[in-house]
PDB file of N, CA and C in Angstrom:
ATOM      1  N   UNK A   1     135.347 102.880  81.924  1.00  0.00           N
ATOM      2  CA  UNK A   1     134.143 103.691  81.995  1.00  0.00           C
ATOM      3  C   UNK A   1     134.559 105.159  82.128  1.00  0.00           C
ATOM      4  N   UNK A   2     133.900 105.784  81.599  1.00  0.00           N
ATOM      5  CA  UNK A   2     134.292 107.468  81.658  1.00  0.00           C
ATOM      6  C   UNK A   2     133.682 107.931  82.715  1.00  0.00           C
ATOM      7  N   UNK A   3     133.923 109.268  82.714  1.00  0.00           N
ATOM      8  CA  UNK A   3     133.227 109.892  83.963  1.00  0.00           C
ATOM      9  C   UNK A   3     132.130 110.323  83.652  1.00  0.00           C
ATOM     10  N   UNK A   4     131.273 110.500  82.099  1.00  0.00           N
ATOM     11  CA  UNK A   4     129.796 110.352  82.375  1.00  0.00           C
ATOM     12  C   UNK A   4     128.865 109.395  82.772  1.00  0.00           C
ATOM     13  N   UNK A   5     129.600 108.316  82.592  1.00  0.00           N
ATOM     14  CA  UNK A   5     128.912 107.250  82.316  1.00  0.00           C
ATOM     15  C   UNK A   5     128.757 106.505  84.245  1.00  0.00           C
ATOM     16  N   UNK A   6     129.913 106.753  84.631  1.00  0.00           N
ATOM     17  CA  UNK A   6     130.301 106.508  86.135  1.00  0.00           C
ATOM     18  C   UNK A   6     129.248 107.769  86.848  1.00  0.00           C
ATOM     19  N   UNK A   7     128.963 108.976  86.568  1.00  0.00           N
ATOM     20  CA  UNK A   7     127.992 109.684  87.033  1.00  0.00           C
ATOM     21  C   UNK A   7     126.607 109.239  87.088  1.00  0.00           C
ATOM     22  N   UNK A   8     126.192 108.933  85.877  1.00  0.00           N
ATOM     23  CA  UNK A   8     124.826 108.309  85.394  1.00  0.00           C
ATOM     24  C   UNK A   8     124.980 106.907  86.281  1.00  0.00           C
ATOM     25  N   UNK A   9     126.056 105.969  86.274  1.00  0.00           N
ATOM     26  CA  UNK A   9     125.758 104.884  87.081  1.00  0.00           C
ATOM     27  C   UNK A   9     125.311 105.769  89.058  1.00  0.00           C
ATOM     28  N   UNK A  10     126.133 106.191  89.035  1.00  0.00           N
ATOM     29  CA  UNK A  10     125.821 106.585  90.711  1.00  0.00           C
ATOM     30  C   UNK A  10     124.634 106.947  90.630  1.00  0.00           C
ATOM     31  N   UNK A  11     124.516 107.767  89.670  1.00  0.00           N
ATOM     32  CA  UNK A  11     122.750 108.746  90.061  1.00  0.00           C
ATOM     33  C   UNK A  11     121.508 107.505  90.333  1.00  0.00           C
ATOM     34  N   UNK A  12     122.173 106.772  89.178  1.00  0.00           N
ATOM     35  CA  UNK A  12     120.806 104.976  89.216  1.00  0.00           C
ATOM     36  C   UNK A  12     120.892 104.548  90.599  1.00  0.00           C
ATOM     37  N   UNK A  13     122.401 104.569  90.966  1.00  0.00           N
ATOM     38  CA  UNK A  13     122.333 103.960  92.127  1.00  0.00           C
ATOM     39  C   UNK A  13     121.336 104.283  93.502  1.00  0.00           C
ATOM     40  N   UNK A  14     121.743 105.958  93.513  1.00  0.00           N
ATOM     41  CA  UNK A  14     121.173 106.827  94.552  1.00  0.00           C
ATOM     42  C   UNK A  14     119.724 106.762  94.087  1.00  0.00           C
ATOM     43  N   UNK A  15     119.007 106.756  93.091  1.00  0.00           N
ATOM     44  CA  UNK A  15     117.514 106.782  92.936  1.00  0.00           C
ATOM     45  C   UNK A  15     117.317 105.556  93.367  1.00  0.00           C
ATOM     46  N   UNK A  16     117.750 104.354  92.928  1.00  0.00           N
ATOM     47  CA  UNK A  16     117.528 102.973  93.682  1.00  0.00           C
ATOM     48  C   UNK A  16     117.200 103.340  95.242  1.00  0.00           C
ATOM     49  N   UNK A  17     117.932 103.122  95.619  1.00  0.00           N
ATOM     50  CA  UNK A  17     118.182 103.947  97.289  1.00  0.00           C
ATOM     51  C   UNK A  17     117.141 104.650  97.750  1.00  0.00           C
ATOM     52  N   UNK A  18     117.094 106.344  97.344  1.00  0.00           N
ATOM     53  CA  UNK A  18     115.867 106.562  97.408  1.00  0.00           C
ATOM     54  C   UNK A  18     114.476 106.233  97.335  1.00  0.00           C
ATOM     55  N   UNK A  19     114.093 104.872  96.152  1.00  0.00           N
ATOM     56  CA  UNK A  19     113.450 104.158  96.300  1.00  0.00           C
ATOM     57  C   UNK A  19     113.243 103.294  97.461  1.00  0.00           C
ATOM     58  N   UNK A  20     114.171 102.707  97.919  1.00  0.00           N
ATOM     59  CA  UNK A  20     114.302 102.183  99.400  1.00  0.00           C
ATOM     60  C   UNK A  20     113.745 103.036  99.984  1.00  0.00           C
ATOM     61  N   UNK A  21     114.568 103.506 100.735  1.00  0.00           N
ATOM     62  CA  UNK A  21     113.694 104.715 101.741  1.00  0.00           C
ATOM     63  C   UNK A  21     112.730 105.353 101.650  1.00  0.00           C
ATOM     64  N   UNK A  22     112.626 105.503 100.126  1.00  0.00           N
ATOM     65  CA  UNK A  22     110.491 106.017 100.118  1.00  0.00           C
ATOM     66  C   UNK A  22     109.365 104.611 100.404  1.00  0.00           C
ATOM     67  N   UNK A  23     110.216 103.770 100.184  1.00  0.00           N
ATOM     68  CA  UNK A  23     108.849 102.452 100.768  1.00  0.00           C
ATOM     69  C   UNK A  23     109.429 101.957 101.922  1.00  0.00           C
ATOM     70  N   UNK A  24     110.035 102.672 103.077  1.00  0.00           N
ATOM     71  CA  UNK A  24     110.395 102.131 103.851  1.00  0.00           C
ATOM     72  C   UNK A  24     109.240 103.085 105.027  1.00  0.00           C
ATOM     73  N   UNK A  25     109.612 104.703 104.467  1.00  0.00           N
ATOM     74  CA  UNK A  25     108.604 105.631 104.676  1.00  0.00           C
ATOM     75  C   UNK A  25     107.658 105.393 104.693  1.00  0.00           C
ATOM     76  N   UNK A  26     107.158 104.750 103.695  1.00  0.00           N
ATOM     77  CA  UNK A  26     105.583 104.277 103.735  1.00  0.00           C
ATOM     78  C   UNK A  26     105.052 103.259 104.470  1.00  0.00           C
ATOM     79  N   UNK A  27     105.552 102.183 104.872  1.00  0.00           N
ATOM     80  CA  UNK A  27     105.439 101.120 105.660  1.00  0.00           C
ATOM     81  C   UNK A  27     105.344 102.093 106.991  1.00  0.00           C
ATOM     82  N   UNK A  28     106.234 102.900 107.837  1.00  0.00           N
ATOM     83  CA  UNK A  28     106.006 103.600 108.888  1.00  0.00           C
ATOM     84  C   UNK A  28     104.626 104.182 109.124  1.00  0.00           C
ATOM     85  N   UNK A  29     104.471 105.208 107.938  1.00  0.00           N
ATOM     86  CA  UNK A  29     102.877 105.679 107.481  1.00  0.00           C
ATOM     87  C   UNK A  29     102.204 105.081 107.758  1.00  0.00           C
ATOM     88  N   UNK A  30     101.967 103.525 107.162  1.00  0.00           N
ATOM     89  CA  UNK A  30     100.544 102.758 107.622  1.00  0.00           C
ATOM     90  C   UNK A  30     100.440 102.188 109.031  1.00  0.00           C
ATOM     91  N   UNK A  31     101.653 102.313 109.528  1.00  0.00           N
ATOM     92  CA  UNK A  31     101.676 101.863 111.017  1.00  0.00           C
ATOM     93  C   UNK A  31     101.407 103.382 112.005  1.00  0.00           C
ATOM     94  N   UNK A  32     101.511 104.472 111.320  1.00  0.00           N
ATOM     95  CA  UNK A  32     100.844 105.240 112.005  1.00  0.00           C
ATOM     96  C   UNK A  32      99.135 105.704 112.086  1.00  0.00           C
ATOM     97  N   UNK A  33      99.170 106.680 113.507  1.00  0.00           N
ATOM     98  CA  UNK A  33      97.523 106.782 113.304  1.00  0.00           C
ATOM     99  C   UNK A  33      96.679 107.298 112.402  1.00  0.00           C
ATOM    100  N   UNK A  34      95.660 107.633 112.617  1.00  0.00           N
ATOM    101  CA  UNK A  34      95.245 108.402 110.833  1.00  0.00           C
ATOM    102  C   UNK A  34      95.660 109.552 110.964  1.00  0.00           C
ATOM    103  N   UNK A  35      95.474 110.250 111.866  1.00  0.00           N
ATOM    104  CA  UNK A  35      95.810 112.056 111.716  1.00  0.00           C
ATOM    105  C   UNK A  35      97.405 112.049 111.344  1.00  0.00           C
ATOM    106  N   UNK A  36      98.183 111.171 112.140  1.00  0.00           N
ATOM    107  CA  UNK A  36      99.893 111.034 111.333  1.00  0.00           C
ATOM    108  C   UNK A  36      99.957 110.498 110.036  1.00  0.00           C
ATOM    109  N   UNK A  37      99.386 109.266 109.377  1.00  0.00           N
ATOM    110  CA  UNK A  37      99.491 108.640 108.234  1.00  0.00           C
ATOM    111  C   UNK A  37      99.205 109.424 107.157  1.00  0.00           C
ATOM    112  N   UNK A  38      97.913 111.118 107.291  1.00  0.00           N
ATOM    113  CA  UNK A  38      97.832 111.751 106.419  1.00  0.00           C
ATOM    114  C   UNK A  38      99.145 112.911 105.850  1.00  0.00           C
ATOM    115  N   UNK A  39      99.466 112.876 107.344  1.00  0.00           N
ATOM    116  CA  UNK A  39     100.692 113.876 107.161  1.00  0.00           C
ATOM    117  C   UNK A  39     101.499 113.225 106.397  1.00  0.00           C
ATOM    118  N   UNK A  40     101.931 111.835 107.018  1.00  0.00           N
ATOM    119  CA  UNK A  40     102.684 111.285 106.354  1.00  0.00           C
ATOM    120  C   UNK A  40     103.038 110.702 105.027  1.00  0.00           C
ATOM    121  N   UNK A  41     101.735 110.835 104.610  1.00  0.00           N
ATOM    122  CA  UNK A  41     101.355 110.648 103.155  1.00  0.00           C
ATOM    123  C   UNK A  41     101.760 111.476 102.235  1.00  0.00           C
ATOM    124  N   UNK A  42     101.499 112.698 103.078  1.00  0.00           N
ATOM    125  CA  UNK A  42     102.137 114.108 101.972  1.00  0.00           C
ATOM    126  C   UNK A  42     102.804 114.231 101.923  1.00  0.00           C
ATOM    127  N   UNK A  43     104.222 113.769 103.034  1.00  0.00           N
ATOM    128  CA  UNK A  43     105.122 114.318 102.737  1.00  0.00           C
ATOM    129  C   UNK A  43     106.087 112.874 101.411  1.00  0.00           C
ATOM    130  N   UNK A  44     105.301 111.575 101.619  1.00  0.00           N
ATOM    131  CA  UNK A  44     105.975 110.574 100.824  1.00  0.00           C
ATOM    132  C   UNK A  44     105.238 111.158  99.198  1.00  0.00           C
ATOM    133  N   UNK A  45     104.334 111.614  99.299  1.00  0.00           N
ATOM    134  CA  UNK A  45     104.075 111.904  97.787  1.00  0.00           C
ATOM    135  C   UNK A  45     104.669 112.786  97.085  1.00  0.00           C
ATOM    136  N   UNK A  46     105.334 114.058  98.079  1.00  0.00           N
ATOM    137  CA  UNK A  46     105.807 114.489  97.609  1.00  0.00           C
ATOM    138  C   UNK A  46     107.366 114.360  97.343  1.00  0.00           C
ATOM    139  N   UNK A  47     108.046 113.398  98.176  1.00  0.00           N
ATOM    140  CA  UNK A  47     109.046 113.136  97.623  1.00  0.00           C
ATOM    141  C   UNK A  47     109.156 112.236  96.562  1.00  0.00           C
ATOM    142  N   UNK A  48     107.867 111.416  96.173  1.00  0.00           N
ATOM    143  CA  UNK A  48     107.629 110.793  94.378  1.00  0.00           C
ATOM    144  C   UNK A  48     107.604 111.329  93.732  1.00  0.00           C
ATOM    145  N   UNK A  49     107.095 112.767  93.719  1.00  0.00           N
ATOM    146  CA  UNK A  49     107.230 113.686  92.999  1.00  0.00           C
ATOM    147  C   UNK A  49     108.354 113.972  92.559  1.00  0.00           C
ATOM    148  N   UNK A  50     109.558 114.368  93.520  1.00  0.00           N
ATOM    149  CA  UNK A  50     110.683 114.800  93.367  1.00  0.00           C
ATOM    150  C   UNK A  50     111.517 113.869  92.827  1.00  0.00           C
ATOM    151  N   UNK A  51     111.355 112.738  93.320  1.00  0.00           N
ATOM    152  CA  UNK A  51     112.190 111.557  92.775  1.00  0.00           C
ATOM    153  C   UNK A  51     111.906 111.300  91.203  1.00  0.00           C
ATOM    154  N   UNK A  52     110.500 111.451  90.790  1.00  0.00           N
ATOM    155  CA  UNK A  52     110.342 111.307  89.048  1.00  0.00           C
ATOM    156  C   UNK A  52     111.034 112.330  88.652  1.00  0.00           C
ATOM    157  N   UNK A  53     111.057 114.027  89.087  1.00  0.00           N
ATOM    158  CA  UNK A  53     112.061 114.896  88.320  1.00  0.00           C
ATOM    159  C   UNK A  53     113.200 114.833  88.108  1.00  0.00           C
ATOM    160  N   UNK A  54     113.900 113.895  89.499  1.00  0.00           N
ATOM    161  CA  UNK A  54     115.442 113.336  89.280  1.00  0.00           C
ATOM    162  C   UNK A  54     115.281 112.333  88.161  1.00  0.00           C
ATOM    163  N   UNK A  55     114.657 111.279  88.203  1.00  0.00           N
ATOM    164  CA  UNK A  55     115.177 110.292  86.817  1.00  0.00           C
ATOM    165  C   UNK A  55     114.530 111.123  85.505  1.00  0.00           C
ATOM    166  N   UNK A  56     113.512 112.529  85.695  1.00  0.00           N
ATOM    167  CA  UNK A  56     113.654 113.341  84.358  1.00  0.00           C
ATOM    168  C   UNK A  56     115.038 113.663  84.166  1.00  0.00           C
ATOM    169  N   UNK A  57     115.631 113.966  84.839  1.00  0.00           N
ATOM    170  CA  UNK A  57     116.730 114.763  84.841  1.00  0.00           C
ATOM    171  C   UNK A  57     118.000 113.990  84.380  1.00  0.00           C
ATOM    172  N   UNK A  58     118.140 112.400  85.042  1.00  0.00           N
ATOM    173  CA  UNK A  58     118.943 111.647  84.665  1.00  0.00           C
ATOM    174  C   UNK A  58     118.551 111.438  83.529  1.00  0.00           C
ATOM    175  N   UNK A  59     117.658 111.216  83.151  1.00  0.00           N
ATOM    176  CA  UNK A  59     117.134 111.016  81.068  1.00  0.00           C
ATOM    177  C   UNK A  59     117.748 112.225  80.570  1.00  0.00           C
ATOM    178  N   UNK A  60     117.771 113.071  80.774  1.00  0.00           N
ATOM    179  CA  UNK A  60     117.714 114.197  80.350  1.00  0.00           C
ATOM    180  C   UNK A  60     119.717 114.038  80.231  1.00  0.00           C
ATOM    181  N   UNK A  61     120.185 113.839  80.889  1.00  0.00           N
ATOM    182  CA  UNK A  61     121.637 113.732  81.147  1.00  0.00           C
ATOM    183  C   UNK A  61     122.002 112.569  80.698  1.00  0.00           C
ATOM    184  N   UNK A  62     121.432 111.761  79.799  1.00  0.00           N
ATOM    185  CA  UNK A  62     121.966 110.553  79.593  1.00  0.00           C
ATOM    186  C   UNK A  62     121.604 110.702  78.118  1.00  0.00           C
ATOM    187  N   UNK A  63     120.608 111.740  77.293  1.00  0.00           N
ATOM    188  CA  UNK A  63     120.449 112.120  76.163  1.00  0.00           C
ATOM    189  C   UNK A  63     120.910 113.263  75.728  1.00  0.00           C
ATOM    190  N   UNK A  64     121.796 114.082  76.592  1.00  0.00           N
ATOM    191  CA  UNK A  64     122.465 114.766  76.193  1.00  0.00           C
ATOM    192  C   UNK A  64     123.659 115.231  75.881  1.00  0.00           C
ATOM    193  N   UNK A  65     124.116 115.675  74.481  1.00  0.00           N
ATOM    194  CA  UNK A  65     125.160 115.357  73.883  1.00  0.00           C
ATOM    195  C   UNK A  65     126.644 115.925  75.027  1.00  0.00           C
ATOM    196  N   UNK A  66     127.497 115.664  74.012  1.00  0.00           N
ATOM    197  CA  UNK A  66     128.822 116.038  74.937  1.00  0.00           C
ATOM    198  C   UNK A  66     129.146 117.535  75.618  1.00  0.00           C
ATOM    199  N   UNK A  67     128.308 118.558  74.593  1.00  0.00           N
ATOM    200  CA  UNK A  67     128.902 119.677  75.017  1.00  0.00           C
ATOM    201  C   UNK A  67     127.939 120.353  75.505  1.00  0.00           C
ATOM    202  N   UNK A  68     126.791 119.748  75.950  1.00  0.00           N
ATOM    203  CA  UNK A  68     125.697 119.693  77.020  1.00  0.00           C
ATOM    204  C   UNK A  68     126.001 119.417  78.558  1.00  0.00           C
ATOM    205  N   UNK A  69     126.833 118.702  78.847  1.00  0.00           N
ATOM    206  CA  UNK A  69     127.276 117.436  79.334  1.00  0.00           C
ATOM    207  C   UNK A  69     127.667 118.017  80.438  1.00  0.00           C
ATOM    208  N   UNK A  70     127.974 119.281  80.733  1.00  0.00           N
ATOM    209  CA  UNK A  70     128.653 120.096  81.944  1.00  0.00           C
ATOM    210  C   UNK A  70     127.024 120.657  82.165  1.00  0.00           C
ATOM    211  N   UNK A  71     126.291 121.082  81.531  1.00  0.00           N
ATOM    212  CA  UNK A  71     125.272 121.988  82.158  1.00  0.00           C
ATOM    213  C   UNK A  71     124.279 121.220  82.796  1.00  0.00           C
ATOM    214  N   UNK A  72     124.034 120.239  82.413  1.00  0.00           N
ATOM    215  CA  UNK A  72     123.090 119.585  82.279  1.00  0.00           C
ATOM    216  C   UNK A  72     123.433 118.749  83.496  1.00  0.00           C
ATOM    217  N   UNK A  73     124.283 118.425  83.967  1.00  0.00           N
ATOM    218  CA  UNK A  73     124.904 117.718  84.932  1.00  0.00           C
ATOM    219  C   UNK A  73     124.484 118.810  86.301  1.00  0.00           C
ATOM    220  N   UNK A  74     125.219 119.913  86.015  1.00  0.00           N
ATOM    221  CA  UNK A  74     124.898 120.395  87.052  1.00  0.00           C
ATOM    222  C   UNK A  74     123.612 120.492  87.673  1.00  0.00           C
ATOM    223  N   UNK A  75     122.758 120.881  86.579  1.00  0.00           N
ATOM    224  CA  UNK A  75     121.080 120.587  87.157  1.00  0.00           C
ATOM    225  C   UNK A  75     120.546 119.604  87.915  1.00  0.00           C
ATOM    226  N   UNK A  76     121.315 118.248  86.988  1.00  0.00           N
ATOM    227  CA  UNK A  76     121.366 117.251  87.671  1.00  0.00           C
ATOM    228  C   UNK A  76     121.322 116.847  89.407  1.00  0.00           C
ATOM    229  N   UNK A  77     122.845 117.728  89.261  1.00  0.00           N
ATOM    230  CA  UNK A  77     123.563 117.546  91.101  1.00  0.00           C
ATOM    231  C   UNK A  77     122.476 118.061  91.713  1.00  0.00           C
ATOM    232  N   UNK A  78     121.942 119.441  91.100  1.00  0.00           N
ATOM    233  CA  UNK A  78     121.138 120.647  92.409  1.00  0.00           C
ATOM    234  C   UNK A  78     119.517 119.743  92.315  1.00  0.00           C
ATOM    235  N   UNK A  79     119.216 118.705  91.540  1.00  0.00           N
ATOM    236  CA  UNK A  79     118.167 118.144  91.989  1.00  0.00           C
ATOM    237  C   UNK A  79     118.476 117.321  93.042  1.00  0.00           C
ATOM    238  N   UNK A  80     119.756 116.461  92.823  1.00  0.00           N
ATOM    239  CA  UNK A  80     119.895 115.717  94.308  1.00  0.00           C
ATOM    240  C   UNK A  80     120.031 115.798  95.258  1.00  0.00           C
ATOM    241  N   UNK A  81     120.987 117.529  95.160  1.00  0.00           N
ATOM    242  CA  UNK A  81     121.164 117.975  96.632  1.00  0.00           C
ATOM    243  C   UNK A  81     119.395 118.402  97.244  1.00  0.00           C
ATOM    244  N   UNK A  82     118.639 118.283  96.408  1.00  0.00           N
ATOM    245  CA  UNK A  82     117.111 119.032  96.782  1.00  0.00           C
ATOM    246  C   UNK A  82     116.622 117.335  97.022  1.00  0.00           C
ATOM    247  N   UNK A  83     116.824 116.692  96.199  1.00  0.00           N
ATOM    248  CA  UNK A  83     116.052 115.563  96.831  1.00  0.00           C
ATOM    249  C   UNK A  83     116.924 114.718  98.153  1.00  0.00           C
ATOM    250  N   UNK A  84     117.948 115.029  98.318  1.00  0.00           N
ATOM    251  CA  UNK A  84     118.624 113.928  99.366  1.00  0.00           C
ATOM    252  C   UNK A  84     118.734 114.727 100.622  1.00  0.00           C
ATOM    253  N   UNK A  85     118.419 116.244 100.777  1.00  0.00           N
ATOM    254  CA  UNK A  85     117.790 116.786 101.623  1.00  0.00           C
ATOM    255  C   UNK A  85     116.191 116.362 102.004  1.00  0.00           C
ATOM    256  N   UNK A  86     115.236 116.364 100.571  1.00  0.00           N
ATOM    257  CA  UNK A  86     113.901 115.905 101.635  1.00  0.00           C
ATOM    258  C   UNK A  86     113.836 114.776 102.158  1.00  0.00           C
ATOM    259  N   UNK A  87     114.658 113.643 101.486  1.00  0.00           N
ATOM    260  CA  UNK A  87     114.982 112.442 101.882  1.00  0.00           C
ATOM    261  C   UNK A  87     114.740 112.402 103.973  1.00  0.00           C
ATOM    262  N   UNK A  88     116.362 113.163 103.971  1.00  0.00           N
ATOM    263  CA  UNK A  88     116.908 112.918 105.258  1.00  0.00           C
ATOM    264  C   UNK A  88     115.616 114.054 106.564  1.00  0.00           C
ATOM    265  N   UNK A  89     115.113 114.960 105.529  1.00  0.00           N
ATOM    266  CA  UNK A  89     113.759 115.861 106.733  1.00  0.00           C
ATOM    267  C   UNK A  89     112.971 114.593 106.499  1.00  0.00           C
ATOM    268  N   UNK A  90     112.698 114.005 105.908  1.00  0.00           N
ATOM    269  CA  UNK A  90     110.989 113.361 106.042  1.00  0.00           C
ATOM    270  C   UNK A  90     111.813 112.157 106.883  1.00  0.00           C
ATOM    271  N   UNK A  91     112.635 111.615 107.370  1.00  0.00           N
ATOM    272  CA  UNK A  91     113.095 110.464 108.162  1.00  0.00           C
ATOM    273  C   UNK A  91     113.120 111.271 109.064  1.00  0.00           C
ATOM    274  N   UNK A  92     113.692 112.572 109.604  1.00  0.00           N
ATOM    275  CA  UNK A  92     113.510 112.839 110.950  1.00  0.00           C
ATOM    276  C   UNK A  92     112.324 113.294 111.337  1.00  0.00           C
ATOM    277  N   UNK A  93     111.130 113.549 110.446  1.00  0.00           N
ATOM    278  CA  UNK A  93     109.960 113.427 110.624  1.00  0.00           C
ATOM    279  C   UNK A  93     109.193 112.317 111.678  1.00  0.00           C
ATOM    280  N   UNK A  94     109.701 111.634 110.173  1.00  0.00           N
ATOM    281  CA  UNK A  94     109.294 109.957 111.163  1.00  0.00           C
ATOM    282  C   UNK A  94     109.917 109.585 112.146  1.00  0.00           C
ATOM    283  N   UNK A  95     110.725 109.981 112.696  1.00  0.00           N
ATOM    284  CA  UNK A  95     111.138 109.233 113.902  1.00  0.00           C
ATOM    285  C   UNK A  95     110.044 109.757 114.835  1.00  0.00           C
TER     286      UNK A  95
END
């Protein structure tokens, strides 16, 4: 396996994941009260939000040619470092 292809596998992996933890988020949500569950709502929608721009982004990096392949990547990374940051605020939210 090359190293695009080993990139694109991790990124699936980590959105998997993230998937985890956004319905894990949400299960907390409905166990909270209403004035928390609304908060908490916003902040899980908006990390769906963010999470569809990452697998734009992985499409986007998985259709783009070789000498794309450095730029396009990088965009890539700076969405994850943006999404695996709101990740880890909206869990210390919830605690």
């Amino acid at each position: 396996m090359n190293n695009r292809q080993e990139f694109i596998q991790k990124m699936k992996a980590q959105l998997d994941q993230w998937s985890i933890e956004i319905d894990k988020l949400s299960v907390r949500a409905e166990a909270a009260q209403e004035e928390a569950k609304l908060k908490y709502q916003a902040q899980i929608d908006a990390l769906k939000q963010q999470r569809e721009a990452a697998k734009l982004k992985l499409h986007e990096l998985q259709s783009s040619s070789e000498d794309a392949w450095d730029s396009v990547r990088e965009g890539m990374e700076s969405a994850w470092e943006s999404m695996t940051k709101a990740i880890k605020d909206a869990i210390s939210h919830f605690k």
